[in-house]
Protein backbone atom coordinates (compact mmCIF):
# COMPACT_ATOMS: atom_id res chain seq x y z
CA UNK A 1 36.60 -8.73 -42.48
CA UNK A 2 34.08 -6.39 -41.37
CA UNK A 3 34.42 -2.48 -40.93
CA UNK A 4 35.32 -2.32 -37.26
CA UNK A 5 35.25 -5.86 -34.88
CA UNK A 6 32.11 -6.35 -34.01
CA UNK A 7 29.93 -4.09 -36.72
CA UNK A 8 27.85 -5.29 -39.25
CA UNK A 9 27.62 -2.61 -41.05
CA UNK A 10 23.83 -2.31 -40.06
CA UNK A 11 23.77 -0.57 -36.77
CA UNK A 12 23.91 -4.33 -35.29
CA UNK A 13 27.04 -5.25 -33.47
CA UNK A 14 27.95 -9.26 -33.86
CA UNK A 15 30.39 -11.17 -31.78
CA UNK A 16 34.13 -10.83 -33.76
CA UNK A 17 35.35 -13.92 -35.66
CA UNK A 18 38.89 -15.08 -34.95
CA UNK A 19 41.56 -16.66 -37.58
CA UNK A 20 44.71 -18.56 -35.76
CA UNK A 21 47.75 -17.99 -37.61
CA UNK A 22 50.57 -20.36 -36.38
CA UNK A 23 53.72 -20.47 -38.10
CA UNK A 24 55.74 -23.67 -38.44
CA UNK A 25 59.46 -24.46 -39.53
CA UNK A 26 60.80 -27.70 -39.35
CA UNK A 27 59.73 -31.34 -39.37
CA UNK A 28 61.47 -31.96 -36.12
CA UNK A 29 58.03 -30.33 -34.46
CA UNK A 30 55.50 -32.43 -36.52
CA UNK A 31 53.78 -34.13 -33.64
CA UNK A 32 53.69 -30.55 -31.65
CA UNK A 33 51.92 -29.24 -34.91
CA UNK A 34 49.81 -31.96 -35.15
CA UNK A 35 48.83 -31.35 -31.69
CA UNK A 36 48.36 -27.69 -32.21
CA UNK A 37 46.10 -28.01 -35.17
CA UNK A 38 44.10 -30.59 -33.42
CA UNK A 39 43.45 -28.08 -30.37
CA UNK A 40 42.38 -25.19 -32.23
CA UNK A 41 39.74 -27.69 -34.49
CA UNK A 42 38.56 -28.42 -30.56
CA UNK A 43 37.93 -25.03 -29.79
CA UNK A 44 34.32 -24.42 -28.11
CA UNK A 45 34.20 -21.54 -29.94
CA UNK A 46 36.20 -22.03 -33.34
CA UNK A 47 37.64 -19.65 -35.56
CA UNK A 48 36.57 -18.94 -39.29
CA UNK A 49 39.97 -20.53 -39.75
CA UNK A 50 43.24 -21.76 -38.84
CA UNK A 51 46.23 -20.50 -41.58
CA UNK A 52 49.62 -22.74 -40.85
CA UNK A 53 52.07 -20.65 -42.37
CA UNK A 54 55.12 -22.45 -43.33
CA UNK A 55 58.18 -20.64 -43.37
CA UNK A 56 60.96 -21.59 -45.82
CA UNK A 57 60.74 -25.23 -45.59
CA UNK A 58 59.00 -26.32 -48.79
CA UNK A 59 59.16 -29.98 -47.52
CA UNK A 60 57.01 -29.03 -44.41
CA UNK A 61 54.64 -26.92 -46.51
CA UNK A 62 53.77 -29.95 -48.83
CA UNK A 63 53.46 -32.46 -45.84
CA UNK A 64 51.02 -29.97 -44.27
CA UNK A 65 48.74 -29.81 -47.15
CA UNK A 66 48.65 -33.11 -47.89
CA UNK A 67 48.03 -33.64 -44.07
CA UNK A 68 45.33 -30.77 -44.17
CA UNK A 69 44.98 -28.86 -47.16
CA UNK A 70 41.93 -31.27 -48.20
CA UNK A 71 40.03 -32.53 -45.26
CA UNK A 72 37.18 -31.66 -44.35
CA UNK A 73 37.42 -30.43 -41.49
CA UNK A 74 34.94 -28.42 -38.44
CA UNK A 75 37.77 -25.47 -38.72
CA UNK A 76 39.23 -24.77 -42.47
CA UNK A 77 42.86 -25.13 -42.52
CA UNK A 78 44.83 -23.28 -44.78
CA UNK A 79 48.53 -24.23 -45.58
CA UNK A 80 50.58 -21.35 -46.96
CA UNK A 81 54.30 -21.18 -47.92
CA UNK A 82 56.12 -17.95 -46.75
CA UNK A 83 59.32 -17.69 -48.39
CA UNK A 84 59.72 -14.25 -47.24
CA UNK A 85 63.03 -13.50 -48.62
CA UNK A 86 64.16 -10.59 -45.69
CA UNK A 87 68.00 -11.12 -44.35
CA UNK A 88 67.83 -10.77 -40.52
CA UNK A 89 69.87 -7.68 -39.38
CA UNK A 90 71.38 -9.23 -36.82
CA UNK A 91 73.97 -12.40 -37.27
CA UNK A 92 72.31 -15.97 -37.48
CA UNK A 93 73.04 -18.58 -34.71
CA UNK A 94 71.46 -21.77 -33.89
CA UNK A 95 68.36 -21.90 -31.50
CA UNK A 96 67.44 -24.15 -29.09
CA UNK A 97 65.88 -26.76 -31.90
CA UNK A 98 69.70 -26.30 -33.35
CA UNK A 99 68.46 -24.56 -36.39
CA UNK A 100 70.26 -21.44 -37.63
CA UNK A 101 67.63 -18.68 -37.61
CA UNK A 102 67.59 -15.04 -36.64
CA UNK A 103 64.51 -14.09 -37.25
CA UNK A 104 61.99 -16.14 -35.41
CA UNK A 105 58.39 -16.88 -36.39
CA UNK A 106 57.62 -13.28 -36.89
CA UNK A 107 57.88 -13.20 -40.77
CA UNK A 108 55.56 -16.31 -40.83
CA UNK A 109 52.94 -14.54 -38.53
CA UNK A 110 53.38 -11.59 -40.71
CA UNK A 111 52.72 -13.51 -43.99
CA UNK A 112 49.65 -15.43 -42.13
CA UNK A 113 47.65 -12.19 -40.52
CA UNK A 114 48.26 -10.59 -44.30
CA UNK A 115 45.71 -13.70 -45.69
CA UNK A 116 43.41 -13.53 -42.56
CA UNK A 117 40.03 -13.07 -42.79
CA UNK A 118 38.93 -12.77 -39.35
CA UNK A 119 38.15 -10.12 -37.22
CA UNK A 120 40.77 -10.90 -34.58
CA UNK A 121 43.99 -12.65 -35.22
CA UNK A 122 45.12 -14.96 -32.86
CA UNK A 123 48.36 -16.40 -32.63
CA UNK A 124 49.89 -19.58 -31.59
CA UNK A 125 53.39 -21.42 -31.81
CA UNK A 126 54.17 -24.71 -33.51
CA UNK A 127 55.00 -26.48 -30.15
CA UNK A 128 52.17 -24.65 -28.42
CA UNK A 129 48.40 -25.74 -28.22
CA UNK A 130 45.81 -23.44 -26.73
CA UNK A 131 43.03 -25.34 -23.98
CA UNK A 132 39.17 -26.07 -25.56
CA UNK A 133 38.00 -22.53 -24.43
CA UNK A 134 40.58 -20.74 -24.88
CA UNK A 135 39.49 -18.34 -28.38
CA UNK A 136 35.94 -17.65 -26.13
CA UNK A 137 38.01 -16.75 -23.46
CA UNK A 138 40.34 -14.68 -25.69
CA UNK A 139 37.50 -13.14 -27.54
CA UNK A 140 34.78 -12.33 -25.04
CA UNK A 141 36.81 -8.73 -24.31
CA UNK A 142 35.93 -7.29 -28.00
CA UNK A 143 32.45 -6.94 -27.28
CA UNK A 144 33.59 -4.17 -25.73
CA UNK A 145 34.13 -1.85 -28.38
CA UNK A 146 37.04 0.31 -26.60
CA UNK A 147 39.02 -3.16 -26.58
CA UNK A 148 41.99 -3.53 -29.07
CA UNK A 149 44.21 -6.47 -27.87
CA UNK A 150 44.42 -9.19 -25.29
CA UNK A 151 46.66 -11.72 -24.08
CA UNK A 152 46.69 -15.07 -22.98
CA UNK A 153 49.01 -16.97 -20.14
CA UNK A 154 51.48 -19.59 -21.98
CA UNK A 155 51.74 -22.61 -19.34
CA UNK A 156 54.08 -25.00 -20.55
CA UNK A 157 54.06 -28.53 -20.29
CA UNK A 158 57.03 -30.07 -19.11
CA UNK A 159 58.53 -33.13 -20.54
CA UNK A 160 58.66 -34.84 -16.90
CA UNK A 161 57.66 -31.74 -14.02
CA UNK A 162 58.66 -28.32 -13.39
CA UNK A 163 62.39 -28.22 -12.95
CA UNK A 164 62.81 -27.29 -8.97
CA UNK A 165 64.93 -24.25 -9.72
CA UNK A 166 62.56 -22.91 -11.73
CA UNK A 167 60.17 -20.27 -10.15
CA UNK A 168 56.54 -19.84 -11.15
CA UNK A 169 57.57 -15.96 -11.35
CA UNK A 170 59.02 -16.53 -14.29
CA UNK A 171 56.55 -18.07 -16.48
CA UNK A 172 56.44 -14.34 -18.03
CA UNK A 173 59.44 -15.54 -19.76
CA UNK A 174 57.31 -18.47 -22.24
C-alpha cells in the first residue's frame, strides 16, 4: 500500500488501487460466488486483486482454490481460510440460508482487508455481484484527497420480479 491513497511518495499523486474482499460460507451459494468472482474479473477498471475469504468451512476454502487459486487470471484471486475462532456475544440462530450463525460476514471481511494490498478496500457479498464499472465508479471520489469512504446502491435481482408489496423506499434495507 502506499503512504496515503493516491501518493507516490514523490510529490506525484496516482489514481488509488482497489482489492475486493468478499467473504463466503457455504457451498449452498457456489453459483452466486462463481458469479461474483466472474464480475469483479469484468471490471473496466480492475482491482490489484480479489481475496475470497472463506470463513470456517474448510470444504469451501479447498473448492475455491482449486477453482481459483491457480488460474491465470486478468484479476489475481486469492483464497484464504479464516477460522477466526471469536464466540458471537449474542445467541446463535439460523439465518435465512438456515445456517446457524451470529456473526455474519464481518469476521471474514476483517480477516480479508488484514491481507489487502490495495489502496481502497472494497467489499462485496457472496450472493452479490457488482456491474462492469462499478470499482471506476466507486473509486473516481479518492482523487479527491479530502475523500475517505464511499458507498455503492445494492439493487437486487429478484428470482422472478419485485414482490408488489415491496416499496422501492426500502431498498436501503439490502
Amino acid at each position: 500500500m502506499t503512504d496515503e491513497v493516491g501518493s507516490t511518495g514523490s510529490g506525484e499523486t496516482s489514481r488509488p488501487s482497489a482489492s475486493v474482499v468478499i467473504p463466503a460460507f457455504t457451498f449452498d451459494r457456489w453459483t452466486n460466488i462463481v458469479k461474483a468472482v466472474g464480475a469483479v474479473q469484468a471490471q473496466s477498471r480492475p482491482p490489484v486483486e480479489l481475496i475470497l475469504s472463506i470463513d470456517r468451512n474448510h470444504d469451501l476454502f479447498v473448492a475455491c482454490q482449486e477453482r481459483w487459486g491457480s488460474e491465470d487470471l486478468r484479476v489475481p484471486v486469492r483464497v484464504i481460510e479464516n477460522d477466526n475462532t471469536w464466540v458471537p456475544q449474542v445467541e446463535t440462530e439460523a439465518n435465512s440460508d438456515g445456517v446457524a450463525r451470529g456473526y455474519g460476514g464481518g469476521s471474514a471481511r476483517n480477516a480479508g482487508a488484514a491481507e489487502a494490498q490495495g489502496d481502497v478496500i472494497v467489499t462485496f457479498d457472496d450472493d452479490a455481484w457488482p456491474e462492469a464499472d462499478c470499482l471506476e465508479h466507486l473509486l473516481a471520489p479518492y482523487d479527491d484527497p479530502s475523500v475517505v469512504a464511499v458507498g455503492g446502491r445494492p439493487v437486487p435481482e429478484y428470482e422472478t420480479s419485485r414482490p408488489r408489496w415491496f416499496p422501492d423506499t426500502f431498498y436501503w434495507i439490502f
